[in-house]
Protein backbone atom coordinates (compact mmCIF):
# COMPACT_ATOMS: atom_id res chain seq x y z
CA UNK A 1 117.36 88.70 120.34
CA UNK A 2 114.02 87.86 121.84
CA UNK A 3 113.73 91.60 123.33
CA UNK A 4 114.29 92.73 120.35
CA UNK A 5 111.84 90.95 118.47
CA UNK A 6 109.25 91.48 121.52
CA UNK A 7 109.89 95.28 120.96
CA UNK A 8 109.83 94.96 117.13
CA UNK A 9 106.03 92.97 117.98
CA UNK A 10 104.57 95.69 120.60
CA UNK A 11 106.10 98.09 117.73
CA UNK A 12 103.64 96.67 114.67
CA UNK A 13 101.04 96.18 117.22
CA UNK A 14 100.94 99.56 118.00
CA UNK A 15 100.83 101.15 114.48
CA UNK A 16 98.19 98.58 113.69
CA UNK A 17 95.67 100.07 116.20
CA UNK A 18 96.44 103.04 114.86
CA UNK A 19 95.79 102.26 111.12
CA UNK A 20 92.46 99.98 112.01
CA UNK A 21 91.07 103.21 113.67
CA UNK A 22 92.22 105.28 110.92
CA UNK A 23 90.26 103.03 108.65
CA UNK A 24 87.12 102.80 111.10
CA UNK A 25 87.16 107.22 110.38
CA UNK A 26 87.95 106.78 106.96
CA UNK A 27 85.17 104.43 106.43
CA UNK A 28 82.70 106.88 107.89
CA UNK A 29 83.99 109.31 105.94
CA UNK A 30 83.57 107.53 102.49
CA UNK A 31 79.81 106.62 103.51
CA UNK A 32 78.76 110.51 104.07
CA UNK A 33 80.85 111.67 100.64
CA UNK A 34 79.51 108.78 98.37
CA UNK A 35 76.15 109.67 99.45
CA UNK A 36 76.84 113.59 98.82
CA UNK A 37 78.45 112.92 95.78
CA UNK A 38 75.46 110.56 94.99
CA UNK A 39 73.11 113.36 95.69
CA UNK A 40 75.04 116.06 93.95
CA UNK A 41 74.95 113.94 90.77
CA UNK A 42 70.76 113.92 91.11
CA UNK A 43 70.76 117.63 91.68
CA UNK A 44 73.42 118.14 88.38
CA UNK A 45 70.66 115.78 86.37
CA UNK A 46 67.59 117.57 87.68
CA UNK A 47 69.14 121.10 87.29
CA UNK A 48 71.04 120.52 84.20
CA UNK A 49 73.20 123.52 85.26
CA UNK A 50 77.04 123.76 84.80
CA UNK A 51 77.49 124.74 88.40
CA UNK A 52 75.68 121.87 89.83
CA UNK A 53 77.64 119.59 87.26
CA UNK A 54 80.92 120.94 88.74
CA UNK A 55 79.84 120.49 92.23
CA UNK A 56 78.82 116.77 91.60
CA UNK A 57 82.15 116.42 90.10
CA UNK A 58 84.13 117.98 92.72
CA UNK A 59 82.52 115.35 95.45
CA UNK A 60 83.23 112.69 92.92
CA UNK A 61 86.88 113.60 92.96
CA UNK A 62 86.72 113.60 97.06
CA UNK A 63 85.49 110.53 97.47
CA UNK A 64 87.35 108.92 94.83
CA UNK A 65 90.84 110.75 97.43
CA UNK A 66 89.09 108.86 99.90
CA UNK A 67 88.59 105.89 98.13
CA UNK A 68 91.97 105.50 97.47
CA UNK A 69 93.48 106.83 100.88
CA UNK A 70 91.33 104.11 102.28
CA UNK A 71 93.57 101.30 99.66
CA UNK A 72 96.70 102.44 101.04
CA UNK A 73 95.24 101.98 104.68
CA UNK A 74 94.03 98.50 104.03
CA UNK A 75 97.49 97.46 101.77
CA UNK A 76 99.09 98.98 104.75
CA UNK A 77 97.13 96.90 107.66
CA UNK A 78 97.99 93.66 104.83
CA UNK A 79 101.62 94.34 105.40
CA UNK A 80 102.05 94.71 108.71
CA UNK A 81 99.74 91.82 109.74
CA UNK A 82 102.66 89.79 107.47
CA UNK A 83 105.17 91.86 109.65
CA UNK A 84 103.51 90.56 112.69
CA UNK A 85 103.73 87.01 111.75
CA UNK A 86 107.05 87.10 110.73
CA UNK A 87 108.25 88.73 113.78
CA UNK A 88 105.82 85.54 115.55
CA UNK A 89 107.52 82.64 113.82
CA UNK A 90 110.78 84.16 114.69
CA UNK A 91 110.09 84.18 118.18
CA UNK A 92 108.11 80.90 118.47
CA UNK A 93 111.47 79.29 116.57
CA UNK A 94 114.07 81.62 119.30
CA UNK A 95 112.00 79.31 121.54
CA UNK A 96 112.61 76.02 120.85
């Protein structure tokens, strides 16, 4: 039982460091497309043109992808980390 539940740990602890890196990069990647979408939106305003308004949408939409990928990372992270202490209290209480 305890093997188990060592393997299960080293198991969530693994796909945790992958996830808290994937967030790291997807954080990065938010920054540089909010700030392009950000300056795509000045550029629609200034030019008042119907290509620059779809092009400021467009890297709206991406970010807004990103934005939410980045939601499903963190909700992910949230439910492992309860995983993970789960899997703890069972083997602190396999202990005793």
């Amino acid at each position: 039982m305890r093997s188990l539940i060592h393997r299960r740990l080293t198991e969530v602890g693994e796909r945790l460091k992958t996830l808290r890196e994937e967030l790291r990069v997807i954080d990065e990647q938010l920054a540089q497309l909010n700030e392009e979408a950000a300056d795509l939106e000045l550029r629609a305003l200034v030019s008042e043109t119907p290509l620059a308004g779809r092009e400021a949408v467009e890297a709206q939409r991406h970010a807004s992808a990103m934005g939410r990928r980045r939601s499903d990372v963190v909700a992910s992270i949230a439910q492992l980390e309860a995983k993970q202490d789960e899997l703890l209290d069972r083997l602190i209480g396999s202990a005793g």
